[in-house]
Protein backbone atom coordinates (compact mmCIF):
# COMPACT_ATOMS: atom_id res chain seq x y z
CA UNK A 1 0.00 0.00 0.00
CA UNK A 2 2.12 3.45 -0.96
CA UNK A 3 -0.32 5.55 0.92
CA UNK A 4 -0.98 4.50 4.93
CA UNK A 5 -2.57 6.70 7.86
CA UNK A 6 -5.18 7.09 9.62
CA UNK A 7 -7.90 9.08 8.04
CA UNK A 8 -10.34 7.60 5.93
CA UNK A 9 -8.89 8.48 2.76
CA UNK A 10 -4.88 8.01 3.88
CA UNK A 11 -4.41 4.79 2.11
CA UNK A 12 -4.58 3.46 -1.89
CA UNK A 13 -7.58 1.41 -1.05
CA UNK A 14 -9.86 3.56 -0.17
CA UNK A 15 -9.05 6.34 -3.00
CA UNK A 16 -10.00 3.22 -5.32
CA UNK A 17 -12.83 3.06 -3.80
CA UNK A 18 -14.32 6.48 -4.19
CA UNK A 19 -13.91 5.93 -8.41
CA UNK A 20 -16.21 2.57 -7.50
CA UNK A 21 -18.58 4.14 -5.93
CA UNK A 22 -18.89 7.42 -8.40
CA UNK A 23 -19.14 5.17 -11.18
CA UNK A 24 -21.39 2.63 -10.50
CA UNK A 25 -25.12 2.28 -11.18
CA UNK A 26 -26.03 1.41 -7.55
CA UNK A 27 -23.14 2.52 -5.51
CA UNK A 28 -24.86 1.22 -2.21
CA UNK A 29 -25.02 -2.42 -3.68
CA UNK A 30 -21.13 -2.29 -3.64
CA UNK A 31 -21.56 -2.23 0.24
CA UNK A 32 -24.11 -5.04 0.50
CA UNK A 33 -21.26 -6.97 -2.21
CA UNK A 34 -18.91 -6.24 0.73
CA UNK A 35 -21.76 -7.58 3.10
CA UNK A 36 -22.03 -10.64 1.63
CA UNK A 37 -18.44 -11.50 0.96
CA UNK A 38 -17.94 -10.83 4.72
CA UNK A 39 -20.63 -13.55 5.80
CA UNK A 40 -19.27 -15.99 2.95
CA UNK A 41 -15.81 -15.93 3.77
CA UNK A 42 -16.34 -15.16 7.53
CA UNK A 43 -13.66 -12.37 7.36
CA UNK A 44 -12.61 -9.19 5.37
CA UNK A 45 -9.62 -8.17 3.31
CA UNK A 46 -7.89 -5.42 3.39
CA UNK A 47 -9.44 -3.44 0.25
CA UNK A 48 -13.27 -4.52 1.34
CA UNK A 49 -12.46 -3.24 4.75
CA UNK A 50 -11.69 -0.20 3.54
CA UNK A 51 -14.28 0.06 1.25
CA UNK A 52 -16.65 -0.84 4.12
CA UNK A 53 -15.14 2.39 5.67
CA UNK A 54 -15.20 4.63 2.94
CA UNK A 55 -19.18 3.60 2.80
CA UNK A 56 -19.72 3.24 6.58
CA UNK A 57 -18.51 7.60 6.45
CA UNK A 58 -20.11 8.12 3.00
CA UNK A 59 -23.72 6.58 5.30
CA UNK A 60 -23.03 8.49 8.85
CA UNK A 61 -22.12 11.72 6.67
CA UNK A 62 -26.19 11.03 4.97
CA UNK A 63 -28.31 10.16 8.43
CA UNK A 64 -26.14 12.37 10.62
CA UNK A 65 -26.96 15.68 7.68
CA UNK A 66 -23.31 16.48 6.72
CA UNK A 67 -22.31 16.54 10.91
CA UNK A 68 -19.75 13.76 9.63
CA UNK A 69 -17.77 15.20 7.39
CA UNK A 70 -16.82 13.35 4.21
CA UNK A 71 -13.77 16.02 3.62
CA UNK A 72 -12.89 14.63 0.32
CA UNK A 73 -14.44 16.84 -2.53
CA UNK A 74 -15.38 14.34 -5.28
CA UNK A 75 -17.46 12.10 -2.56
CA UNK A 76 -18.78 15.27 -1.48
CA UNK A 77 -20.03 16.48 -4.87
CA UNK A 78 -21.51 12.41 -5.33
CA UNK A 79 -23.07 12.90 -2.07
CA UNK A 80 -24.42 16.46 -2.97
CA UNK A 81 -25.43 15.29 -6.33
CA UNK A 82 -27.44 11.73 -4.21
CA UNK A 83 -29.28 14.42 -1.63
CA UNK A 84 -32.48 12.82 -2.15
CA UNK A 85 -31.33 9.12 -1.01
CA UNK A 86 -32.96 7.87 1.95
CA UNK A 87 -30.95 5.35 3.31
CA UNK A 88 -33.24 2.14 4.97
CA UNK A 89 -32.00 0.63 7.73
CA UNK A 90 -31.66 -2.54 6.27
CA UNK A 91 -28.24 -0.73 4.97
CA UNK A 92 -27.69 1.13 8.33
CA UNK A 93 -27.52 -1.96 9.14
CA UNK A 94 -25.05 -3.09 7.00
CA UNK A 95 -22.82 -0.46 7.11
CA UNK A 96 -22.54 -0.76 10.88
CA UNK A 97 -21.88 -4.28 10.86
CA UNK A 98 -19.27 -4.33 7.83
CA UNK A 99 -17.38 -1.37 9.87
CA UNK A 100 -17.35 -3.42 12.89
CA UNK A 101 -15.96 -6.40 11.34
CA UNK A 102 -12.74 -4.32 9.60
CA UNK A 103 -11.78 -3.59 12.85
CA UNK A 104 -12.37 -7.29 14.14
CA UNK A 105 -9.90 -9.83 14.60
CA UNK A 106 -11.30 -11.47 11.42
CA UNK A 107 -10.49 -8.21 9.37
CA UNK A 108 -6.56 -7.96 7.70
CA UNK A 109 -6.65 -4.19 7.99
CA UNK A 110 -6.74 -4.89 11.77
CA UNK A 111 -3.70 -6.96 11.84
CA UNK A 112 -1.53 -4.75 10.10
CA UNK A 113 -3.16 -1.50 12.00
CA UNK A 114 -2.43 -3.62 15.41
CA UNK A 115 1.46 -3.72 14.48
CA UNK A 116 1.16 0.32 14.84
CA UNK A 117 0.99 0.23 18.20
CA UNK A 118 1.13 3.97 18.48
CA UNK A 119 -1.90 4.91 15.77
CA UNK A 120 -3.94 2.01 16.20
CA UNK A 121 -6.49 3.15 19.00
CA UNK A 122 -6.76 6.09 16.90
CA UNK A 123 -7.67 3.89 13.96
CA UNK A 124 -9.90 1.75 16.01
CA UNK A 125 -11.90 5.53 17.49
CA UNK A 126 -12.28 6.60 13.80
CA UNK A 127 -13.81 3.51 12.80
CA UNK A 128 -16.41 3.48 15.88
CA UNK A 129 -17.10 6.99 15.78
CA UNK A 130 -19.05 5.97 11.83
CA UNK A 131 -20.86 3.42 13.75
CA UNK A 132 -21.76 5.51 16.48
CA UNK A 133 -23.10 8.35 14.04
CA UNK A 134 -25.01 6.00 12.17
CA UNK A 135 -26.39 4.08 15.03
CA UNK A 136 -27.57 7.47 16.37
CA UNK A 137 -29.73 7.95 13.97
């Protein structure tokens, strides 16, 4: 991975990710995709856990009303351009229990966050703080 840190956009992954999810017919079917690899395979690599992230801030930025920041410009303009979307919770849902497996112990990105000893809680808070917003509302 050439890029690596710890905001949601600090790694190759997840910048792949935003081009998915502009591009595609029905970007929130990429997330349920994720879902369903997750329960199939019974863990998560590390490109579906961060697209898992990527979605689980692109859904709190949506039910919390733009209180979670998406601070990255295209998914801002995507999410600007979406405004109508209601989200079910069916895919609140989802989103909250993809994020919560990338940060299991059946999630790569965890393992090679948990050899940073000195950024992974920091990881770990920006990860739960999606699944807080989005279990808030």
């Amino acid at each position: 991975m050439g890029a690596w840190g710890v905001g949601y956009f600090e790694n190759d992954s997840a910048l792949d990710w935003i081009d998915e999810i502009i591009h595609s017919e029905d970007a929130f079917q990429l997330l349920v995709d994720i879902a369903q690899g997750i329960e199939e395979y019974d863990q998560v690599e590390v490109d579906d856990a961060c697209g898992a992230i990527v979605f689980g801030l692109i859904v709190a930025s949506i039910v919390s009303r733009g209180k979670i920041e998406v601070k990255h410009p295209i998914l801002e303009e995507w999410i600007k351009a979406n405004e109508g979307f209601e989200l079910g919770e069916d895919l609140k849902v989802v989103a909250i229990d993809v994020l919560k497996f990338s940060i299991s112990n059946k999630s790569e990105l965890k393992d090679l966050w948990f050899e940073n000893k000195e950024l992974y809680q920091k990881w770990v808070d920006s990860v739960n703080k999606l699944v807080v917003a989005i279990s808030a509302n």
